[in-house]
Protein backbone atom coordinates (compact mmCIF):
# COMPACT_ATOMS: atom_id res chain seq x y z
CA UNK A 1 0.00 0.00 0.00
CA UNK A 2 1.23 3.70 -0.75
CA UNK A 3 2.05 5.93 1.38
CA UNK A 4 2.77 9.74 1.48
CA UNK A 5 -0.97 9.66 3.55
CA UNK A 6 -1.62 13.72 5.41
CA UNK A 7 0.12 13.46 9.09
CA UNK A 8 -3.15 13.13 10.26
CA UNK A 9 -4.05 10.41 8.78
CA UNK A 10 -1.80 8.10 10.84
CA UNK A 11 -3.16 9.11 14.23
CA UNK A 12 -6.52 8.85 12.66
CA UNK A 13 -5.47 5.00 12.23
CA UNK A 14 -3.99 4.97 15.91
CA UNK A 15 -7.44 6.78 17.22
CA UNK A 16 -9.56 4.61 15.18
CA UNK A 17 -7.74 1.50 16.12
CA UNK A 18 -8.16 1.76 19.85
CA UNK A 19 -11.98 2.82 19.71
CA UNK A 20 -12.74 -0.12 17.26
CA UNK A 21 -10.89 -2.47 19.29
CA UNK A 22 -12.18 -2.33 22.63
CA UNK A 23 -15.73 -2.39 20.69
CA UNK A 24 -15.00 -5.54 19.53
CA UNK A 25 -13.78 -6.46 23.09
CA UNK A 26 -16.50 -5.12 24.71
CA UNK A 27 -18.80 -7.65 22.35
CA UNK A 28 -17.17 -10.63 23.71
CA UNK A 29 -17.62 -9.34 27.16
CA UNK A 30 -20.92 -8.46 27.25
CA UNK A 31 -21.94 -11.78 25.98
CA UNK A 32 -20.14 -13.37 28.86
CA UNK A 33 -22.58 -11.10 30.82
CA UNK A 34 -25.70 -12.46 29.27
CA UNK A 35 -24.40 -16.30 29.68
CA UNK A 36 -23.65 -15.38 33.43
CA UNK A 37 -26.68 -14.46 34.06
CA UNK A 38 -28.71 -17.13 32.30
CA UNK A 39 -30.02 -15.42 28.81
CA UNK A 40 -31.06 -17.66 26.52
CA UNK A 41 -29.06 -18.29 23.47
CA UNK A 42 -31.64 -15.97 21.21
CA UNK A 43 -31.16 -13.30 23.31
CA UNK A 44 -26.76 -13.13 22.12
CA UNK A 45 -27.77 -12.03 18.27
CA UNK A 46 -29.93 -9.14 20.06
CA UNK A 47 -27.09 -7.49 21.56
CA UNK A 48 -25.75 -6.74 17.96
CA UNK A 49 -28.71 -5.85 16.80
CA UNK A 50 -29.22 -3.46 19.97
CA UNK A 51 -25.89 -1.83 18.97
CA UNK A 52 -26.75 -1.51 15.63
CA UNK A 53 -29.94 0.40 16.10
CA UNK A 54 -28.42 3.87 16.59
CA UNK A 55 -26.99 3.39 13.05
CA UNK A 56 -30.42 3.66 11.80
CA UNK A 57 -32.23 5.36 13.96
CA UNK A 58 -30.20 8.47 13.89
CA UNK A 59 -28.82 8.02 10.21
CA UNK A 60 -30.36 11.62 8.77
CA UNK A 61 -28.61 13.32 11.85
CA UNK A 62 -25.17 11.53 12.36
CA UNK A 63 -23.74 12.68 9.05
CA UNK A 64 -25.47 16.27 9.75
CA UNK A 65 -23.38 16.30 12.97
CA UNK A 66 -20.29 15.19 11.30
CA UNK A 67 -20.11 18.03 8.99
CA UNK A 68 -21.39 20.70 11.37
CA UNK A 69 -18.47 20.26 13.50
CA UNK A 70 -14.36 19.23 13.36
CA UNK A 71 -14.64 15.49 12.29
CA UNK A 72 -11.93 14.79 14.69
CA UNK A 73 -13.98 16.28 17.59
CA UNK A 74 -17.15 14.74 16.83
CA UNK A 75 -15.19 11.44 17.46
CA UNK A 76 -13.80 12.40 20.65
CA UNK A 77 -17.86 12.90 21.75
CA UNK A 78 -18.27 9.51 20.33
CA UNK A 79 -15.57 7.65 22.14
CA UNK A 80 -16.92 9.55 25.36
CA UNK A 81 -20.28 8.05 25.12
CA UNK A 82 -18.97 4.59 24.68
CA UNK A 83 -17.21 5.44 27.72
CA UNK A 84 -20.49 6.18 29.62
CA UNK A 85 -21.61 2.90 27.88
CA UNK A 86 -19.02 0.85 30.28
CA UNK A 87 -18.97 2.88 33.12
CA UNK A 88 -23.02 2.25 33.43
CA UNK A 89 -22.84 -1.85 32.50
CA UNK A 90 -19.91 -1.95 35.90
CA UNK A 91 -22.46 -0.43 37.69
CA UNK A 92 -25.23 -2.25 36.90
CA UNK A 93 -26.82 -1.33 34.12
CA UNK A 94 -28.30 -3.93 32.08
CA UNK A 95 -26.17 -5.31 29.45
CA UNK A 96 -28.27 -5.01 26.36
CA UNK A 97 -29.28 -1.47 27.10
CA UNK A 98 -25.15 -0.32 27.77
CA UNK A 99 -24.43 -2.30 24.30
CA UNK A 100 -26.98 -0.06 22.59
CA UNK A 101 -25.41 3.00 24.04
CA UNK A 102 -22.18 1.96 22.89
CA UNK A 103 -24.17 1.77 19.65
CA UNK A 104 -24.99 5.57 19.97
CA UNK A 105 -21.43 6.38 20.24
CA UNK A 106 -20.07 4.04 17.25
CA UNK A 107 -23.20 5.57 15.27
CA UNK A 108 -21.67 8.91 15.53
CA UNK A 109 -18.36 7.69 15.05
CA UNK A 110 -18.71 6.15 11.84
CA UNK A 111 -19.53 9.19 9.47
CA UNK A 112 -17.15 11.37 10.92
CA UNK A 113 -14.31 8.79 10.07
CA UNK A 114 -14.72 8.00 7.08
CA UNK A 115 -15.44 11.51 6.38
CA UNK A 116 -12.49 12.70 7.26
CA UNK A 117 -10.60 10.23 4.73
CA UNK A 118 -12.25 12.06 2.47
CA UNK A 119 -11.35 15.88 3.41
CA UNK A 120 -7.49 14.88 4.25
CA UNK A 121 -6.76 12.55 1.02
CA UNK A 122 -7.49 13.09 -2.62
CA UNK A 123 -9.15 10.78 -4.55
CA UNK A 124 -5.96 9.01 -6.27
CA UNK A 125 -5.36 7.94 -3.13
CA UNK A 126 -8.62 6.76 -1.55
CA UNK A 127 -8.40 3.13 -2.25
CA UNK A 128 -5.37 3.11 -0.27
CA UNK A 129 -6.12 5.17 2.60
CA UNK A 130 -9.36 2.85 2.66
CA UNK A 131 -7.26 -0.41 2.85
CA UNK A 132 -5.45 1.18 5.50
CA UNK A 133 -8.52 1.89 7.19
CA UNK A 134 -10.17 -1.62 6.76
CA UNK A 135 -7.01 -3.10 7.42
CA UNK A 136 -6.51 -1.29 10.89
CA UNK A 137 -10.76 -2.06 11.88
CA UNK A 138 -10.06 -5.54 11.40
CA UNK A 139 -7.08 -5.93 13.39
CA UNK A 140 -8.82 -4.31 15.81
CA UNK A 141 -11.47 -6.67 15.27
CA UNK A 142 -8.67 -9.34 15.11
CA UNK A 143 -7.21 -8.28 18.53
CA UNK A 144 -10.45 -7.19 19.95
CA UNK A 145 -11.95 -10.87 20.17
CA UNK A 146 -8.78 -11.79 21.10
CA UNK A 147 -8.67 -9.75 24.28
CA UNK A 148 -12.18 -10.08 24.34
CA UNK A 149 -11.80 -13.88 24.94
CA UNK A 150 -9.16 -13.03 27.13
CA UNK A 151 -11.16 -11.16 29.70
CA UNK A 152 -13.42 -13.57 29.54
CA UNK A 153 -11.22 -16.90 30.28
CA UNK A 154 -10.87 -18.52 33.63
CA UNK A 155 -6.77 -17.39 33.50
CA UNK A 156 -7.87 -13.92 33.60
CA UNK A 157 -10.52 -14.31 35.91
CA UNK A 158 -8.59 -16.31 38.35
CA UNK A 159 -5.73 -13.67 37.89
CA UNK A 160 -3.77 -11.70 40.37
CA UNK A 161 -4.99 -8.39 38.70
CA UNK A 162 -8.48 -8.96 38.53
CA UNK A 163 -7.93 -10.01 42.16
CA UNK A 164 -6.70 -6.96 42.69
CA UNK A 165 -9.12 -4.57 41.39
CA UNK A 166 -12.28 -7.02 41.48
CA UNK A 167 -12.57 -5.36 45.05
CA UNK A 168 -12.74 -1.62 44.33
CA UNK A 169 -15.71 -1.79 41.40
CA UNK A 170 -18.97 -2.43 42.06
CA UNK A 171 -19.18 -6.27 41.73
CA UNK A 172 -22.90 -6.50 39.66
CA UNK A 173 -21.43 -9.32 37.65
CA UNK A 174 -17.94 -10.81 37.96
CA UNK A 175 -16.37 -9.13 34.65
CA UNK A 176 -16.19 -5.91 36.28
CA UNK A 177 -12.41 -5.44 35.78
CA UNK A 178 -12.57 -6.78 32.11
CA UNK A 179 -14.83 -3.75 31.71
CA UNK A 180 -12.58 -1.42 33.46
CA UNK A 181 -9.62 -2.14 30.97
CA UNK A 182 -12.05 -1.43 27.88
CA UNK A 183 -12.90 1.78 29.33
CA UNK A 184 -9.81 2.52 29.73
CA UNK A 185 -8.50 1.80 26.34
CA UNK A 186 -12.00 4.68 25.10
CA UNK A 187 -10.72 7.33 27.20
CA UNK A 188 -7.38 6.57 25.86
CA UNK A 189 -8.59 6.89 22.07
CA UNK A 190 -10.67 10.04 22.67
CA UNK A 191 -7.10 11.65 23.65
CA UNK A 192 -5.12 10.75 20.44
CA UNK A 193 -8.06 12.35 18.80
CA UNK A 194 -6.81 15.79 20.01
CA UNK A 195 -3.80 14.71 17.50
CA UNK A 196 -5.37 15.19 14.53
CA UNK A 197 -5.38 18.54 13.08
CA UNK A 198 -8.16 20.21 11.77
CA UNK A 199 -8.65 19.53 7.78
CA UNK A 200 -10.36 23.26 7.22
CA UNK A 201 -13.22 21.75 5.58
CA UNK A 202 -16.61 23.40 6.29
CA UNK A 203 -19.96 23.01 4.57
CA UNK A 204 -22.45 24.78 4.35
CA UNK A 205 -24.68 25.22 7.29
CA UNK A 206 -28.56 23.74 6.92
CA UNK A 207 -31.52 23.74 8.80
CA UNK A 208 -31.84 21.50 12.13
CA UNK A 209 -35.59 20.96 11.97
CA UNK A 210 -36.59 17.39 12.04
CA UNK A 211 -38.73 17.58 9.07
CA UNK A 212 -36.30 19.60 7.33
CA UNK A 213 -33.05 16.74 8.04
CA UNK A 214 -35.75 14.32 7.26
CA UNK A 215 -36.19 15.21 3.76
CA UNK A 216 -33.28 16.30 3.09
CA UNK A 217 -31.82 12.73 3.77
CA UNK A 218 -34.50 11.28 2.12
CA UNK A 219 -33.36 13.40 -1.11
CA UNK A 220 -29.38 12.49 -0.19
CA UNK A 221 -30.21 8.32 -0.08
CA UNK A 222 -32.46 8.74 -3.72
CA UNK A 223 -29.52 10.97 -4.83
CA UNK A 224 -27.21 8.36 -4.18
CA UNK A 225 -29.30 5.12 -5.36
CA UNK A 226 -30.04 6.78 -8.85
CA UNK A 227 -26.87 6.88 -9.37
CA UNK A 228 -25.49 3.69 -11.46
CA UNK A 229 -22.18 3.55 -9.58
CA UNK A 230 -23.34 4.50 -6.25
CA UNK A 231 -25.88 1.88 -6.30
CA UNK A 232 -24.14 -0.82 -7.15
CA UNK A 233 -21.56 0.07 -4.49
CA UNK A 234 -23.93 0.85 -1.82
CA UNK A 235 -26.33 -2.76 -3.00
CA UNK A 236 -22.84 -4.73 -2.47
CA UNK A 237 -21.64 -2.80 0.97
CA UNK A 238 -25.16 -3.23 2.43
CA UNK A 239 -25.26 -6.77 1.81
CA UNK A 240 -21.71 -7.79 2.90
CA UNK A 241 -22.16 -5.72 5.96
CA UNK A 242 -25.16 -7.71 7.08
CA UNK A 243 -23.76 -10.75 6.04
CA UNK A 244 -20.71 -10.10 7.87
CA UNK A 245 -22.30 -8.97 11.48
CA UNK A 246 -24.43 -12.28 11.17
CA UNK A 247 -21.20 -14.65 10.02
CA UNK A 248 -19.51 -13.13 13.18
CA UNK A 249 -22.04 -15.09 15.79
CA UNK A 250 -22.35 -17.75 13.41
CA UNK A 251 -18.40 -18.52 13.22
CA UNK A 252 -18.56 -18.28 17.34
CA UNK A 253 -21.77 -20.80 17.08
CA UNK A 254 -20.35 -22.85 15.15
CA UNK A 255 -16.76 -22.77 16.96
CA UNK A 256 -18.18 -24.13 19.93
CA UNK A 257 -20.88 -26.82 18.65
CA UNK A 258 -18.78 -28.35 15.72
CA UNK A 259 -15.70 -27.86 16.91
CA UNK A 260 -16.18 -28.30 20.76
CA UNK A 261 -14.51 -24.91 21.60
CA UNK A 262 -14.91 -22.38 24.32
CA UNK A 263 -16.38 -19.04 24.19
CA UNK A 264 -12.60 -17.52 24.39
CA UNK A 265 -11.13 -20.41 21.84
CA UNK A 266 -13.79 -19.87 19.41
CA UNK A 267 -12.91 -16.09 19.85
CA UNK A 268 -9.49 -16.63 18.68
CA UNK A 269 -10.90 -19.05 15.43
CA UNK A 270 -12.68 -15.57 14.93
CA UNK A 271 -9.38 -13.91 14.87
CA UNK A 272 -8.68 -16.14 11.69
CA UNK A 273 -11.02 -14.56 9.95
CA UNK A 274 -9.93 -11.26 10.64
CA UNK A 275 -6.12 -11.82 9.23
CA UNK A 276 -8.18 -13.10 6.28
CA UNK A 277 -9.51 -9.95 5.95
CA UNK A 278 -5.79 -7.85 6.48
CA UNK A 279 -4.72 -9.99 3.76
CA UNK A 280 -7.40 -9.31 0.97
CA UNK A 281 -7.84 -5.46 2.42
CA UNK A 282 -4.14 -5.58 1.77
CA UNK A 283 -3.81 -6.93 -1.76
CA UNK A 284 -6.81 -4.80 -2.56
CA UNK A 285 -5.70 -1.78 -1.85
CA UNK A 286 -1.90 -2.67 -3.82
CA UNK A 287 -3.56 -4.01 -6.96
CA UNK A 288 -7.19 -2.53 -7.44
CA UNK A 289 -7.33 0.67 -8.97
CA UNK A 290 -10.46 3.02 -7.80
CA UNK A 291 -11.74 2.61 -11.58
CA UNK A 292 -11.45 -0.75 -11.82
CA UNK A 293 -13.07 -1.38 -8.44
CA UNK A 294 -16.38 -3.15 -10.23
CA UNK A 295 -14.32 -5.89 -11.45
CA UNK A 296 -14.29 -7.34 -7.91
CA UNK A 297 -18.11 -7.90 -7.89
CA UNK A 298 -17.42 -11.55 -8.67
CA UNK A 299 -15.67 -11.94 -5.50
CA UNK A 300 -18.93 -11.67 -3.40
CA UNK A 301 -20.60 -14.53 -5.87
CA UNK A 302 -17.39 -16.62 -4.67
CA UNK A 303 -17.77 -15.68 -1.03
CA UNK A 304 -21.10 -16.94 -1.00
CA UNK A 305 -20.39 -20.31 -2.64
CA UNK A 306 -17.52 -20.54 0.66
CA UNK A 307 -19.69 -20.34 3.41
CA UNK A 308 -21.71 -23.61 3.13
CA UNK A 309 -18.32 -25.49 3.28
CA UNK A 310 -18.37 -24.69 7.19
CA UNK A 311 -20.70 -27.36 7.53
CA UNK A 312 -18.45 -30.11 6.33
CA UNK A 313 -14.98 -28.78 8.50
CA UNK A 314 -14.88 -31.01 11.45
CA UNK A 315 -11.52 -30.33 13.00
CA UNK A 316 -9.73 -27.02 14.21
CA UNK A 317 -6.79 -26.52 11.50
CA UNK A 318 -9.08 -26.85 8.49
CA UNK A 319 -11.85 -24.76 9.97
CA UNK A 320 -8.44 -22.22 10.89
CA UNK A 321 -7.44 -22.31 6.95
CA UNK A 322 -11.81 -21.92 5.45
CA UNK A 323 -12.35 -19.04 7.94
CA UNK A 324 -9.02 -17.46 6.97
CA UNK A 325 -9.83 -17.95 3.05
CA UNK A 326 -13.67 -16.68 3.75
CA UNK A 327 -12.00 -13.29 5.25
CA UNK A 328 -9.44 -12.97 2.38
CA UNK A 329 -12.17 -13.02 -0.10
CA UNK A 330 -14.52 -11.06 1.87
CA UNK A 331 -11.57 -8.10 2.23
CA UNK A 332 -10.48 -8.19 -1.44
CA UNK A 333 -13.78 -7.10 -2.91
CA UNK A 334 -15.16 -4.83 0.05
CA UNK A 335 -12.22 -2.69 0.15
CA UNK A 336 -12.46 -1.02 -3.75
CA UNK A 337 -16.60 -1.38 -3.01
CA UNK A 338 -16.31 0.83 0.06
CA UNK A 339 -13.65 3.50 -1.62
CA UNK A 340 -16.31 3.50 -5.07
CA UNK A 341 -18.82 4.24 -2.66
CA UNK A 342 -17.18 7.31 -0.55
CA UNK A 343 -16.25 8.95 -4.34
CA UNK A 344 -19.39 9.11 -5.69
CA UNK A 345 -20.87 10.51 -2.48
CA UNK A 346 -18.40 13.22 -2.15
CA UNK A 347 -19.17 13.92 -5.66
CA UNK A 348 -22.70 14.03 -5.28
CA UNK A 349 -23.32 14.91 -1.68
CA UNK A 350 -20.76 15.67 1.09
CA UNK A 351 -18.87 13.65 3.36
CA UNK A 352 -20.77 13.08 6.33
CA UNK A 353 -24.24 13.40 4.29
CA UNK A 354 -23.15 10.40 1.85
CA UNK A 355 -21.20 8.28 4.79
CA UNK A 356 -24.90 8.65 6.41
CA UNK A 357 -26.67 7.51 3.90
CA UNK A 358 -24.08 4.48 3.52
CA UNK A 359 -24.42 3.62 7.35
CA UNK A 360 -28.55 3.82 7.28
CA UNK A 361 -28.30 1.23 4.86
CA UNK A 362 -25.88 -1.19 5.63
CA UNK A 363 -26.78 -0.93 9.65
CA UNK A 364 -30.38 -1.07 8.72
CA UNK A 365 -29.91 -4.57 6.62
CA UNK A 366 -27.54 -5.62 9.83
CA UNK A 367 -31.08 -5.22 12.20
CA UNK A 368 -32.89 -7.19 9.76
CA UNK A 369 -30.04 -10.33 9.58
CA UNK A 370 -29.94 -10.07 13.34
CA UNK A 371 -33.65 -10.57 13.34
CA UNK A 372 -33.49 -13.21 11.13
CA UNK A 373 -30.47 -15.05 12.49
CA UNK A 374 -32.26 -14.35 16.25
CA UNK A 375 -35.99 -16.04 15.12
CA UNK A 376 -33.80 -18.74 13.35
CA UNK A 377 -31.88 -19.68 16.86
CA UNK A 378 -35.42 -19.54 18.63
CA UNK A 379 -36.57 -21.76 15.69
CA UNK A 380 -34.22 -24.32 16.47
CA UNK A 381 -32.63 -24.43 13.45
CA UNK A 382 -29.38 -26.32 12.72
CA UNK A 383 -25.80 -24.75 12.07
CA UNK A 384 -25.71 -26.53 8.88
CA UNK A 385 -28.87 -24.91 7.53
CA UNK A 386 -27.81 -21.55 8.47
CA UNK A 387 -24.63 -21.62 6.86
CA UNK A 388 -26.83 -22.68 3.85
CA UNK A 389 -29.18 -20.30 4.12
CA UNK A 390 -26.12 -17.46 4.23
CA UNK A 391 -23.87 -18.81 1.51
CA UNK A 392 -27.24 -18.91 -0.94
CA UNK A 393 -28.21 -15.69 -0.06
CA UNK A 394 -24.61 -13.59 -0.93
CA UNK A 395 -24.13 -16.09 -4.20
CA UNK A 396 -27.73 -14.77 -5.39
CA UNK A 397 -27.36 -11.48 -3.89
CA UNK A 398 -24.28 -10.81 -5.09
CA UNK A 399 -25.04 -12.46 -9.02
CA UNK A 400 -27.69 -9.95 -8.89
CA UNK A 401 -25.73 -6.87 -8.52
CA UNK A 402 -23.40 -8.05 -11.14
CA UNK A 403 -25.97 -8.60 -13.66
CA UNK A 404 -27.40 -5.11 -12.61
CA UNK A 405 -24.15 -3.42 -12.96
CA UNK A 406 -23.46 -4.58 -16.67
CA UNK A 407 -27.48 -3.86 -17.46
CA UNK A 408 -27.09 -0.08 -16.49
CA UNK A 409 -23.16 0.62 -16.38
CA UNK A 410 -20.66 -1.02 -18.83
CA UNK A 411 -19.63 -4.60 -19.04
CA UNK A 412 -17.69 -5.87 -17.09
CA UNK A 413 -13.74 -5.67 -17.75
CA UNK A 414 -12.60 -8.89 -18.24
C-alpha cells in the first residue's frame, strides 16, 4: 500500500484502532454477561442488533453532525459516550441497554471517520487510505476478540490483577475489571483524537428541523441510489455488511458446537477470519485501482459459494485455513466497493451526508439479519442450515448486482 498519507491520517489509524478495538472487546464481554446471568441463546444475536440500532435510527442526523463540527472532535464525543456505555454496565446497568449505548457512540463515530478520509486525502489515493482503514478495523477486530476472549477466560478471571481490582468496582457481575480495561482503552482513544489537526473543511450550514433533516436525507439516499455507480456500491456494501455482522455469531456458534470450543477459543478461530480480511484489504488496496473497483463484484458470488463449506470442516486446522480464506475473499472485494462508494458521495453529496446515507443502509440490513439469524436460533434451526441459508443468499445477492451493474453501467472488464 502507498504511502505519502496527510500526518493526520496516521493518528486517525492509531485513534480509530483503539476505539474499534475495545468495541470488539466489549462484544465478547458483554456476551459473557448475558451467559452469566442465564439469557437464553436468542437473546446473544440481540445485543448486535441493539448496537446496531443507533446506526439507523439516527442516520439523517449523524452525518449532519459530522459536517457541522471538526470530524476529529465529533469522534472524541463519540468515544466519550462509549465510555459512559461501560462505566453504566460496571455499575449495573443492564447489558443489552449499555451495548446499545455503545451503539450511539459508534453511530456517531462512523460518518465522521470515514469523512475525514475524504477531506485529508485526494481521490488518487482513496483506495489506499481505505485499505489502511479496513485493514486497521479488522485488526482491531482481530485483537479485539482476542482480548475479548481473554477477559473472559478462567486465567484472567482467576488472575492476580483482577484479584486486585475485582474489590474496588462495584461487583454486579464478575467481569467488572474486564470492563474497566475497555474503558480505559476509550478514554485513551478520545485523547489521540486531540492529535489530529483540523482539515479546514466546512460546509455549508442547513436547517436543524426534524422535518427539514428528514427530507433532506430522504433526497441524499435517492440521490445516491439513482446513481449507477453509487448503487451498485452501496447494493454490495449493504449486503456484505449484514452478512458479515451475522457470520460473526455464526463462526462463534459454530466454533463451539462443531468444533467443541470455548467461548474464548472460538474467539481466537474468529481472529482467523480477521487476518483473512488484512490480507485481501491488503492486496486490494496494492492491486485494485479506484476505476477498476467493479471488477471485484465476482468476489462476493465466490464468497457466498464458501460459506456452506463450514458445515463439512470437522476439525480445528481446516476450519483455521476456510475461515481465513472466507476473510481474504470477503476483504479483497469490500475494500475497492467501500472506496467506489465514498467517491461518488463526495461527488454528489458531502462527506458526512453520503457516509450517512451508507451507514442507514448497511446498519439497517444488519437489524434485519440479526432478526433473522435471532428467530432462526429460537426456531431451532441447525448450524448446517444456516450456513446454507447465508452462503445462498450472498451467491444470489451478489449475481444480482453483477448482472445489474453490466445492465445499467458497462460490461464488465474482463
Amino acid at each position: 500500500m502507498k504511502a505519502s498519507f496527510a500526518p493526520g491520517f496516521y493518528w486517525l489509524i492509531c485513534t480509530q484502532f483503539l476505539s474499534a478495538l475495545a468495541d470488539n472487546a466489549l462484544l465478547l464481554v458483554t456476551m459473557a454477561v448475558l451467559i452469566s446471568d442465564s439469557y437464553a441463546a436468542f437473546w446473544i444475536p440481540l445485543l448486535k442488533w441493539m448496537f446496531t440500532l443507533s446506526y439507523v435510527l439516527l442516520g439523517p442526523w449523524v452525518g449532519a453532525w459530522a459536517d457541522t463540527w471538526p470530524k476529529q472532535r465529533v469522534m472524541m464525543w463519540a468515544n466519550a459516550i462509549k465510555t459512559l456505555a461501560c462505566g453504566l454496565m460496571i455499575f449495573g446497568m443492564n447489558p443489552l441497554l449499555s451495548f446499545g449505548l455503545a451503539g450511539l457512540g459508534a453511530a456517531i463515530y462512523a460518518p465522521a471517520k470515514y469523512g475525514l478520509i475524504t477531506e485529508i486525502e485526494p481521490p488518487d489515493r482513496l483506495v489506499a487510505a481505505n485499505g489502511w482503514i479496513e485493514v486497521s478495523t479488522v485488526c482491531a477486530a482481530l485483537f479485539g476478540v482476542m482480548l475479548g476472549g481473554s477477559l473472559v477466560s478462567e486465567n484472567w478471571l482467576a488472575s492476580s490483577t483482577n484479584s486486585l481490582f475485582y474489590p474496588l468496582l462495584p461487583q454486579s457481575n464478575p467481569f467488572v475489571v474486564s470492563l474497566g480495561v475497555l474503558l480505559l482503552l476509550y478514554v485513551t482513544s478520545a485523547l489521540l483524537n486531540t492529535r489530529i489537526p483540523d482539515s479546514g473543511v466546512r460546509y455549508e450550514s442547513s436547517s436543524w428541523h426534524i422535518k427539514a433533516v428528514w427530507l433532506r436525507f430522504q433526497s441524499d439516499h435517492l440521490t445516491l441510489w439513482r446513481d449507477p455507480l453509487g448503487s451498485i456500491s452501496l447494493s454490495v456494501t449493504t449486503l456484505f455488511w449484514g452478512v458479515g455482522a451475522t457470520l460473526q455469531l455464526l463462526v462463534l456458534a459454530w466454533a463451539q458446537e462443531a468444533l467443541g470450543l470455548t467461548l474464548t477459543q472460538a474467539a481466537y478461530l474468529q481472529g482467523a477470519t480477521a487476518l483473512g480480511v488484512i490480507a485481501g484489504a491488503a492486496l486490494a488496496a496494492k492491486t485494485v485501482a479506484l476505476a477498476n473497483a467493479p471488477k471485484v463484484i465476482g468476489m462476493g458470488i465466490v464468497l457466498g459459494l464458501m460459506l456452506p463449506l463450514m458445515s463439512a470442516v470437522s476439525n480445528e486446522q481446516m476450519a483455521i485455513a476456510l475461515v481465513f480464506a472466507i476473510g481474504a475473499v470477503g476483504g479483497f472485494f469490500v475494500v475497492p466497493m467501500n472506496a467506489m462508494l465514498q467517491h461518488q458521495g463526495v461527488q454528489l453529496l458531502s462527506a458526512g451526508r453520503s457516509i450517512s446515507v451508507q451507514n442507514v443502509n448497511e446498519n439497517a440490513n444488519i437489524l434485519l439479519m440479526m432478526g433473522v439469524y435471532s428467530a432462526l436460533l429460537y426456531a431451532d434451526l441447525n448450524l448446517e442450515t444456516l450456513t446454507w441459508l447465508l452462503g445462498g443468499l450472498v451467491a444470489l445477492g451478489m449475481t444480482w448486482i453483477r448482472l445489474r451493474y453490466q445492465r445499467i453501467c458497462k460490461p464488465l472488464p474482463t
